[in-house]
C-alpha atoms as a PDB file:
ATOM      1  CA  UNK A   1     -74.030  26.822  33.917  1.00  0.00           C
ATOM      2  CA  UNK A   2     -70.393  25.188  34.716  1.00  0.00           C
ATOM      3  CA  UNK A   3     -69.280  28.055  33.473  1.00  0.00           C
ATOM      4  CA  UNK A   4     -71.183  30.251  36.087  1.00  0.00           C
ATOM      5  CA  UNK A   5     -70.034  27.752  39.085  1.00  0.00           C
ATOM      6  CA  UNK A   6     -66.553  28.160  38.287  1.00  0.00           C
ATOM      7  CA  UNK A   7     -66.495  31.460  38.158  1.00  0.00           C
ATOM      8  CA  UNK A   8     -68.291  31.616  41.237  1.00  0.00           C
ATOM      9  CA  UNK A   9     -66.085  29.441  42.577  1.00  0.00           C
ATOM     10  CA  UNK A  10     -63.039  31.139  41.985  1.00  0.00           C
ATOM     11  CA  UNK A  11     -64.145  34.168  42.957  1.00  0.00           C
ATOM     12  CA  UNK A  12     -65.290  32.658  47.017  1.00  0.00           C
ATOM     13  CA  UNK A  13     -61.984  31.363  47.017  1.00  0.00           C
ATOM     14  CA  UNK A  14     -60.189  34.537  45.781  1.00  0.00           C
ATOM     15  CA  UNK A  15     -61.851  36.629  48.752  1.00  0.00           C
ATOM     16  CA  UNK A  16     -61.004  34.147  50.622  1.00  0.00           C
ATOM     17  CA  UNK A  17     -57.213  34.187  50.308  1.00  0.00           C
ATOM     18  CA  UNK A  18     -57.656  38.212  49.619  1.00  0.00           C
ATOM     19  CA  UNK A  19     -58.771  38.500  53.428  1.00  0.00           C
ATOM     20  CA  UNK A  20     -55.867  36.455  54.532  1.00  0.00           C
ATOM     21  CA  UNK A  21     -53.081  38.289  52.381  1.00  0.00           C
ATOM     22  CA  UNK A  22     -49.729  39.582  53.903  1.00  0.00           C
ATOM     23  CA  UNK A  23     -48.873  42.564  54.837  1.00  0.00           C
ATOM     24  CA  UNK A  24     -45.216  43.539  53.808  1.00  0.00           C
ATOM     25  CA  UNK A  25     -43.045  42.137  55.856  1.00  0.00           C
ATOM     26  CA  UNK A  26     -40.234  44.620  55.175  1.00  0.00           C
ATOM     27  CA  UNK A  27     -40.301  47.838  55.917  1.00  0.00           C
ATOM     28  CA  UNK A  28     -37.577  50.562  54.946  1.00  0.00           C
ATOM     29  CA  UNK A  29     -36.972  53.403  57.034  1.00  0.00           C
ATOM     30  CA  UNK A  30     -34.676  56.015  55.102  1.00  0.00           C
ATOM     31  CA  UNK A  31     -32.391  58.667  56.453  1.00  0.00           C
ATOM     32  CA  UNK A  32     -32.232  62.508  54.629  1.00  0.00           C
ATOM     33  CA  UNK A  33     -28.963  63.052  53.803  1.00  0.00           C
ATOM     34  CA  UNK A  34     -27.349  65.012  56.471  1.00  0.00           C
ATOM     35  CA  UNK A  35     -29.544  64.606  59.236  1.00  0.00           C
ATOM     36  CA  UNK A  36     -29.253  62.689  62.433  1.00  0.00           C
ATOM     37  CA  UNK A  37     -33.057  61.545  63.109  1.00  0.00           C
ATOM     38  CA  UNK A  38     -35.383  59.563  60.379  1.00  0.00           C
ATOM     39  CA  UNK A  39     -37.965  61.950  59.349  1.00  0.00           C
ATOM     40  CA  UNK A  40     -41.692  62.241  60.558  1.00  0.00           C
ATOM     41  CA  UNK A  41     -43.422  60.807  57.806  1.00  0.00           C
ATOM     42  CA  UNK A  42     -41.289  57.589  58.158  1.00  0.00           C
ATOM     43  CA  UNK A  43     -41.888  56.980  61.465  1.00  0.00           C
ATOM     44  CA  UNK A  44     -45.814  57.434  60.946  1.00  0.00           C
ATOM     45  CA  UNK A  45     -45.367  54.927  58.207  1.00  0.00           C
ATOM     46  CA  UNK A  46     -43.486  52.498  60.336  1.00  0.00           C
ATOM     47  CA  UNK A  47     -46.148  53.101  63.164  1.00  0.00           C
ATOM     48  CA  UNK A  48     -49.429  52.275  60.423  1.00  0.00           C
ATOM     49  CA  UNK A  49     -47.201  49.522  59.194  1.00  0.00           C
ATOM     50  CA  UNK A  50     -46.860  47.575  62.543  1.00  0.00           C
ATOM     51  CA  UNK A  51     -50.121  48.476  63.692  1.00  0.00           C
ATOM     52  CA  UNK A  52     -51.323  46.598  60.340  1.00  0.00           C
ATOM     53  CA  UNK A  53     -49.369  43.520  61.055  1.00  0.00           C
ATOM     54  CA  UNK A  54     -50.318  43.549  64.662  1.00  0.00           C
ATOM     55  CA  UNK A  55     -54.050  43.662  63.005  1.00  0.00           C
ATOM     56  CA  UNK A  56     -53.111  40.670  60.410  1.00  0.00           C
ATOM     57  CA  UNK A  57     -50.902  38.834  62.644  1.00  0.00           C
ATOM     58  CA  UNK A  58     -52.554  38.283  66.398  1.00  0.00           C
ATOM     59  CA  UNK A  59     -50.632  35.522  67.025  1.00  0.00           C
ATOM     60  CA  UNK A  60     -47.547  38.039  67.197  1.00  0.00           C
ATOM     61  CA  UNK A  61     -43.980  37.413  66.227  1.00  0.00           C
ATOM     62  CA  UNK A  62     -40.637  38.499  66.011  1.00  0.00           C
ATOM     63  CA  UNK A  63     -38.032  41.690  64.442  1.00  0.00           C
ATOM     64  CA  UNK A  64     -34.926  42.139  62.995  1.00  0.00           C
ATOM     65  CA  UNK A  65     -33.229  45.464  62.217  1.00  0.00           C
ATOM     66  CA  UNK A  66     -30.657  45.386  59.432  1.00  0.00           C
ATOM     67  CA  UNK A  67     -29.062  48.513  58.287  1.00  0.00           C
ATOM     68  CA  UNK A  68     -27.851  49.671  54.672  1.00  0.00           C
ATOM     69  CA  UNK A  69     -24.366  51.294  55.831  1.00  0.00           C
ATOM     70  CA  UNK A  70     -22.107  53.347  53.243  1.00  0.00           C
ATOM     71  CA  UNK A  71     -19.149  51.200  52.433  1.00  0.00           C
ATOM     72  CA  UNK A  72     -16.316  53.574  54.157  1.00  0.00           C
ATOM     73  CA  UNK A  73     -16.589  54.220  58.088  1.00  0.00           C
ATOM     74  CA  UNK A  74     -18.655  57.598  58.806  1.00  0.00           C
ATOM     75  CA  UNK A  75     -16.942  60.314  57.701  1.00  0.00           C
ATOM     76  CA  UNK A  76     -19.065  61.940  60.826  1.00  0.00           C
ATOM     77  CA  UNK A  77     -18.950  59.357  63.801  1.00  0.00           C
ATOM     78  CA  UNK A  78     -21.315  61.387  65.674  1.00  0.00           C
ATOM     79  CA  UNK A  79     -23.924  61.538  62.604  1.00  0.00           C
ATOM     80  CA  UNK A  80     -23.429  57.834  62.790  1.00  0.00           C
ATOM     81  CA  UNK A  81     -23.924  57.372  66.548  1.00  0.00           C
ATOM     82  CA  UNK A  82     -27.080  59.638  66.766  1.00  0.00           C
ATOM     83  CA  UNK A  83     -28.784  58.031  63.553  1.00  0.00           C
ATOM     84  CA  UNK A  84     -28.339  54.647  65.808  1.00  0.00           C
ATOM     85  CA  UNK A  85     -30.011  56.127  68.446  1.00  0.00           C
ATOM     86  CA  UNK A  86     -32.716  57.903  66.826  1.00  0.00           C
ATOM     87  CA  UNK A  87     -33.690  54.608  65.108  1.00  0.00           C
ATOM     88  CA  UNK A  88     -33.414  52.996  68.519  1.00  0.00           C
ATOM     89  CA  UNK A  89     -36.032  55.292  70.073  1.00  0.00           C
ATOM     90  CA  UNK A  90     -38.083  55.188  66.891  1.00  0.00           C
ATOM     91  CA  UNK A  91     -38.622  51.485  67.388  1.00  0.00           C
ATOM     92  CA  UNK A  92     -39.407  51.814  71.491  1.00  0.00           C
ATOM     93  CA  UNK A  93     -42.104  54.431  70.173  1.00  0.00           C
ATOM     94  CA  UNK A  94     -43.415  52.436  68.095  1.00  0.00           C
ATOM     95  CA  UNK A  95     -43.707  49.301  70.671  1.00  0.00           C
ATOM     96  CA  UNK A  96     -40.471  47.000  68.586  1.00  0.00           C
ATOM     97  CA  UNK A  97     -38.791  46.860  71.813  1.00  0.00           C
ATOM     98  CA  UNK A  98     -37.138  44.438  74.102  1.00  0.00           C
ATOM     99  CA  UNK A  99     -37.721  40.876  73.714  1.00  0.00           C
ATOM    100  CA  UNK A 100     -39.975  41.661  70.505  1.00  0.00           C
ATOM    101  CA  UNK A 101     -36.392  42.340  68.441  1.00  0.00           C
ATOM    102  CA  UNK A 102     -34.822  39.049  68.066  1.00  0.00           C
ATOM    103  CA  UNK A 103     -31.815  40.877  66.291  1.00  0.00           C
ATOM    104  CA  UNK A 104     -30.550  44.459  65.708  1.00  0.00           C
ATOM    105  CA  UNK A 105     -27.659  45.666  63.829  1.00  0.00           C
ATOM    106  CA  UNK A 106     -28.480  48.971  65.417  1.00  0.00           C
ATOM    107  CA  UNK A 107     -27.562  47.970  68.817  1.00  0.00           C
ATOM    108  CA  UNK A 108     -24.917  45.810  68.119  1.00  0.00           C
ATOM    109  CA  UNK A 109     -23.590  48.623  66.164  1.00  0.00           C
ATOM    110  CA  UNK A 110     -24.107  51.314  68.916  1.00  0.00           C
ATOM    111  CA  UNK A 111     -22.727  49.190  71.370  1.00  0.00           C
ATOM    112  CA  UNK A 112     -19.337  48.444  69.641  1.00  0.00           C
ATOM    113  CA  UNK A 113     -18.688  52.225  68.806  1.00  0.00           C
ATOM    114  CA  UNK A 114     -19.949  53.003  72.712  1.00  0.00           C
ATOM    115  CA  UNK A 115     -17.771  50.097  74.491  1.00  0.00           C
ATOM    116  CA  UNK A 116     -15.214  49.377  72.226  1.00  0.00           C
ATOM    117  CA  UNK A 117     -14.835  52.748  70.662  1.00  0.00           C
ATOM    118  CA  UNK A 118     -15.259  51.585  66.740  1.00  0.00           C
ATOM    119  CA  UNK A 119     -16.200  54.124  64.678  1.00  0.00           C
ATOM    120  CA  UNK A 120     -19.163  52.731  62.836  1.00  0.00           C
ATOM    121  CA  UNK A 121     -20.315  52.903  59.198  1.00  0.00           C
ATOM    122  CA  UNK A 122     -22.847  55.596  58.410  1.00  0.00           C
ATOM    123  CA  UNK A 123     -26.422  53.929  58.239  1.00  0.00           C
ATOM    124  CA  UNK A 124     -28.532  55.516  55.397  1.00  0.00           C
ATOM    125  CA  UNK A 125     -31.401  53.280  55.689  1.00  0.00           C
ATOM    126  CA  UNK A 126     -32.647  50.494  58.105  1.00  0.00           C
ATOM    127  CA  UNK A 127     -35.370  47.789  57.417  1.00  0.00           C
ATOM    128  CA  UNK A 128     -37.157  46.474  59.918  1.00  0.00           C
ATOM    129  CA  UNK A 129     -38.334  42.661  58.954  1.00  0.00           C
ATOM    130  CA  UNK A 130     -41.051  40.655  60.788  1.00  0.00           C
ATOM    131  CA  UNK A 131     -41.253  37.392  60.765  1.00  0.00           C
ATOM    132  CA  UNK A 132     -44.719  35.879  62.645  1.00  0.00           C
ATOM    133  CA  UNK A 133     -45.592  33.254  64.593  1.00  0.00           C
ATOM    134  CA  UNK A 134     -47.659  31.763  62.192  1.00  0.00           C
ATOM    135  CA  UNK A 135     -47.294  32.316  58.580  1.00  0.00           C
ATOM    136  CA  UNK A 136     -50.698  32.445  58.106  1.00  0.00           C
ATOM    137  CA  UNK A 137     -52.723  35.959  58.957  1.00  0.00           C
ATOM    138  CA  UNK A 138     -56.327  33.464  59.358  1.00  0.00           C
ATOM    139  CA  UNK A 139     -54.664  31.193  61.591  1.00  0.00           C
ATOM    140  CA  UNK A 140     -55.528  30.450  65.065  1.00  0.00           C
ATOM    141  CA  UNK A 141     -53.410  28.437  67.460  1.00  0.00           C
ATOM    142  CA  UNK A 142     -49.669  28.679  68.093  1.00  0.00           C
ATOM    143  CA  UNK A 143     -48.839  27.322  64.496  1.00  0.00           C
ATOM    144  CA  UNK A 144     -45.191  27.703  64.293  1.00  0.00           C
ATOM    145  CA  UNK A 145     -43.849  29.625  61.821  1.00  0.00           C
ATOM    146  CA  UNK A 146     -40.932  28.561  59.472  1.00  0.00           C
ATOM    147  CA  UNK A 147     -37.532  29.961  59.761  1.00  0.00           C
ATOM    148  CA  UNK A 148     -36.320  32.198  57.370  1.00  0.00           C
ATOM    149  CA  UNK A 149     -32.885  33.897  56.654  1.00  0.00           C
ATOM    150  CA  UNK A 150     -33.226  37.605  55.836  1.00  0.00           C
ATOM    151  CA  UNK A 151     -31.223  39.054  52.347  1.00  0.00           C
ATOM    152  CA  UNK A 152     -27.884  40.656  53.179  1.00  0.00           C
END
């Protein structure tokens, strides 16, 4: 019989956390070699990606886009400029826009090789990294969330 309640037990409390699990909250977007804009079925999994962690998350929260760059500057400056853009407009289509993007190494990128005529390195991949309000999927409120520091 103690046997039976544990089990029991373990299992409520392991549905439980299972309905409160997170989503990834990194998501790679990849570039084909040789081409200029990210390719459909990335942005369809960026879009069912955000839309899940605007499900899990209600309280909301913030991006950041980092980029994985080749280690020389672009041996194509305009491949590198339009890849910026195209992951720009990606992200508006997808609603990571404006004041949602606490930090992008996209636009900081495109803007330095637009105004100050640096030729930038050629992004191969981008991950776009979410950090919530609140930690917590179940919670309710305006729990803060704790800062974190994204891997470089």
């Amino acid at each position: 019989m103690l046997r039976r309640t544990a089990v029991v037990g373990a299992l409520m409390l392991s549905s439980s956390a299972l309905a409160c699990d997170l989503t990834g909250l990194e998501h790679p977007l990849v570039f084909s070699p040789g081409e200029s804009a990210l390719p459909t079925s990335e942005i369809l999994k960026l879009a069912e990606w955000d839309s899940q962690l605007k499900d899990d998350f209600r309280n909301g929260g913030k991006y950041r886009v980092r980029l994985q760059e080749g280690t020389e500057p672009a041996p194509d400056p305009e491949l590198a400029v339009l890849r910026l853009r195209s992951l720009q407009a990606v992200l508006d289509a997808v609603g990571i826009e404006g004041d949602k993007v606490e930090s992008s190494e996209a636009d900081t990128h495109l803007r330095a090789a637009e105004r100050e005529g640096v030729t930038p390195k050629l992004p191969t991949a981008a991950y776009v990294v979410f950090q919530p309000d609140c930690q917590n999927p179940c919670c309710t409120g305006s729990t803060p969330a704790a800062p974190f520091a994204p891997k470089r």
